[in-house]
N, C-alpha and C. Protein backbone atom coordinates (compact mmCIF):
# COMPACT_ATOMS: atom_id res chain seq x y z
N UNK A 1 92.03 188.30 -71.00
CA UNK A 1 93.19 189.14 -71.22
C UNK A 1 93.65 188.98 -72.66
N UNK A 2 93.90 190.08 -73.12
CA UNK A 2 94.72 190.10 -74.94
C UNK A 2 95.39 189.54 -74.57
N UNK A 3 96.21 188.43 -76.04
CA UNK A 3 97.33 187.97 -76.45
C UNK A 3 98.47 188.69 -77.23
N UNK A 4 99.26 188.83 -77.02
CA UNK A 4 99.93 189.48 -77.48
C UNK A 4 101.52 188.13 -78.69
N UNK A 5 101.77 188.11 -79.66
CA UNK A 5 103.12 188.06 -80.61
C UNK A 5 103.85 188.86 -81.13
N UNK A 6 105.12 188.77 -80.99
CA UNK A 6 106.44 189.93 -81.75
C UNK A 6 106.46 188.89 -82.19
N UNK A 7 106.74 188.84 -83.69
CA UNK A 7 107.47 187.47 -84.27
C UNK A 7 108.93 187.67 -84.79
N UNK A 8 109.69 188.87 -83.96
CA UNK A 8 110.73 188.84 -83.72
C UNK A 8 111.69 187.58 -82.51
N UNK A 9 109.96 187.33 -81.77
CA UNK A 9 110.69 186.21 -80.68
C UNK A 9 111.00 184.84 -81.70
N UNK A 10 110.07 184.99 -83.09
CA UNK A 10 110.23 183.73 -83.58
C UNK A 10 111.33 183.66 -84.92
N UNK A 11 111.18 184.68 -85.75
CA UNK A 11 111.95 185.12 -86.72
C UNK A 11 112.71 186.26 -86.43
N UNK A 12 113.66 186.00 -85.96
CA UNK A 12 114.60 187.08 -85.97
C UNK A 12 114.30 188.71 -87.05
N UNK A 13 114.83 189.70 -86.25
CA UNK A 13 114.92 190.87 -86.80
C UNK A 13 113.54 191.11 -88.28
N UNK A 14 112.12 190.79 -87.38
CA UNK A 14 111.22 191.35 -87.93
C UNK A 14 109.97 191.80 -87.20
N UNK A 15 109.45 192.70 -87.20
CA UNK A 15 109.00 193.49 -86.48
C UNK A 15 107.12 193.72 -86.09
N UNK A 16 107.14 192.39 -87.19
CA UNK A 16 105.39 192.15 -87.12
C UNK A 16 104.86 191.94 -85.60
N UNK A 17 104.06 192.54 -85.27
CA UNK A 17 103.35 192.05 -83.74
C UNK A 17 101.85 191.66 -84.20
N UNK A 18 101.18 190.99 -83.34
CA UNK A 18 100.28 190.14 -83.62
C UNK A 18 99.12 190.60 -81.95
N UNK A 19 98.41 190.92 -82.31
CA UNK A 19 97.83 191.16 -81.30
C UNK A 19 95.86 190.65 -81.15
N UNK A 20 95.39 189.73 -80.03
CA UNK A 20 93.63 189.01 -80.06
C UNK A 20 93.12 188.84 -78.95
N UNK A 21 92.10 189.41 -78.84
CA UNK A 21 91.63 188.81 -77.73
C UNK A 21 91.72 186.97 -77.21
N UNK A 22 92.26 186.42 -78.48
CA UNK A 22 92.61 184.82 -77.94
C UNK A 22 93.71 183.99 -78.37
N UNK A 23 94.10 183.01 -78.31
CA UNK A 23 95.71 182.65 -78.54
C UNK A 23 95.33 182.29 -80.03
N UNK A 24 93.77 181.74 -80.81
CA UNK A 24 93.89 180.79 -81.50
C UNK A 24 93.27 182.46 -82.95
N UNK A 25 93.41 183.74 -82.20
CA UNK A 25 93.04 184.85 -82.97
C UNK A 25 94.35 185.11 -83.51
N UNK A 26 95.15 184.91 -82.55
CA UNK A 26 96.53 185.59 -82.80
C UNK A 26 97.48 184.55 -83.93
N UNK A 27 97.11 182.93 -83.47
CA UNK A 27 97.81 182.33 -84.39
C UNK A 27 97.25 182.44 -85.48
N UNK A 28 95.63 182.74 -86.07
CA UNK A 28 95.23 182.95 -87.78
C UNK A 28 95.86 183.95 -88.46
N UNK A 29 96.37 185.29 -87.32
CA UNK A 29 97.29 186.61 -88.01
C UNK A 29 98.82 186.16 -88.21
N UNK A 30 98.96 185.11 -87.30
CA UNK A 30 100.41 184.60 -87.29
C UNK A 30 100.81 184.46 -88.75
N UNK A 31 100.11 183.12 -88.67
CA UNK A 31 99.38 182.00 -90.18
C UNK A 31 99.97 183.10 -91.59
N UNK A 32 98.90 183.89 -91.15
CA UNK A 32 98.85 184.93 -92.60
C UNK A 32 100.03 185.89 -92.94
N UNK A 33 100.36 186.75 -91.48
CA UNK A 33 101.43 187.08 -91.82
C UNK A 33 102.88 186.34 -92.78
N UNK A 34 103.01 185.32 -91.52
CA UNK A 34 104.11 184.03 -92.18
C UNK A 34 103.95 183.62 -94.05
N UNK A 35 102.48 183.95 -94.52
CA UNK A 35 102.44 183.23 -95.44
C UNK A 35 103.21 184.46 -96.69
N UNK A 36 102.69 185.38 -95.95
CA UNK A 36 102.94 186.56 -96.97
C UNK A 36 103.87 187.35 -96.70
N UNK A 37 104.49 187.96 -95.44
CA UNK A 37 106.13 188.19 -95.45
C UNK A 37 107.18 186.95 -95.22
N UNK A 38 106.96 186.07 -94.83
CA UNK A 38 108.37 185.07 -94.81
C UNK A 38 107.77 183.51 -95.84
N UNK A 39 106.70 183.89 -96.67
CA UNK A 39 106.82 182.65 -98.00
C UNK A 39 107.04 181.42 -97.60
N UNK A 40 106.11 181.78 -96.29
CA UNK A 40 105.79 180.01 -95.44
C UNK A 40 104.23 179.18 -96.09
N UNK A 41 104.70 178.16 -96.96
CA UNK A 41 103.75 177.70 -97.58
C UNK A 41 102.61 177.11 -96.68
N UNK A 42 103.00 176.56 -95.94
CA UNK A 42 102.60 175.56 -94.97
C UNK A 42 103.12 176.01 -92.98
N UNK A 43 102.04 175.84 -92.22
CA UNK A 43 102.49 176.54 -90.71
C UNK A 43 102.46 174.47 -90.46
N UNK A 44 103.42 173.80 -90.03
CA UNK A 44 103.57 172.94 -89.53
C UNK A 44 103.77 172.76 -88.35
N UNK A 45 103.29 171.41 -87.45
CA UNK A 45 102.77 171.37 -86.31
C UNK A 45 104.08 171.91 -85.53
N UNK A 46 105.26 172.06 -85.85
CA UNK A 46 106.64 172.03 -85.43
C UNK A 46 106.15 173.61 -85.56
N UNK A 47 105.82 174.16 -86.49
CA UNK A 47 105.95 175.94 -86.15
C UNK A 47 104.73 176.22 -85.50
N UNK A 48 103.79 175.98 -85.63
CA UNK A 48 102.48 176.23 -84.44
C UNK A 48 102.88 176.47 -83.00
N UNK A 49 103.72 175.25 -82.61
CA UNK A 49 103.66 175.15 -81.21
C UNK A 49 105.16 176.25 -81.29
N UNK A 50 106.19 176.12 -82.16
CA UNK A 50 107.28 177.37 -81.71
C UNK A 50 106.13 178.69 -81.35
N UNK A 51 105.34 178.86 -82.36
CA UNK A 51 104.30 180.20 -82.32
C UNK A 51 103.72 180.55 -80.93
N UNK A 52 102.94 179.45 -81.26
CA UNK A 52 102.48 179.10 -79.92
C UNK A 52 103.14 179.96 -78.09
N UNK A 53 103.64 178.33 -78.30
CA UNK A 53 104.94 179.12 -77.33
C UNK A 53 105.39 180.66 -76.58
N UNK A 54 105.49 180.98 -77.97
CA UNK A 54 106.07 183.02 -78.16
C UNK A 54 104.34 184.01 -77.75
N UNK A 55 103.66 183.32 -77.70
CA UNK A 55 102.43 184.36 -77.36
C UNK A 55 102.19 184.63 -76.20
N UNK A 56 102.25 185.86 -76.20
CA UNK A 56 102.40 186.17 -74.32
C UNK A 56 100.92 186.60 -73.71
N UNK A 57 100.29 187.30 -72.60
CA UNK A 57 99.61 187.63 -72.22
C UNK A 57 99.94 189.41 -72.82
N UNK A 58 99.11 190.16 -73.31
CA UNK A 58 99.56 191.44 -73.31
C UNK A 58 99.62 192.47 -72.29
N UNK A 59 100.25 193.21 -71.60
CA UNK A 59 100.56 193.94 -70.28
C UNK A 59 99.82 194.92 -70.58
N UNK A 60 99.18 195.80 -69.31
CA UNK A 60 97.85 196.57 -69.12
C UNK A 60 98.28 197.61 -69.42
């Protein structure tokens, strides 16, 4: 089943969704996004697992 991220669940009022066939597809788009709209130098083990967390199954 796709994975699905809004990283509105994680960063407020932004609208990126993240979408992989696997949790660890979705966190490399996470990764990248974060690095390049919110000027996250570093994804630390503390934001992985918030990430983490927020990734849902995507609905059919």
């Amino acid at each position: 089943m796709a994975k699905v991220l809004h990283c509105n669940d994680v960063v407020p009022n932004c609208d990126y969704v993240a979408k992989g066939e696997s949790e660890q597809e979705v966190l490399q788009q996470a990764a990248e996004h974060a690095r390049t709209a919110h000027n996250v130098g570093e994804v630390t083990p503390e934001l992985a697992d918030k990430v983490r967390s927020a990734i849902r199954d995507e609905a059919a």
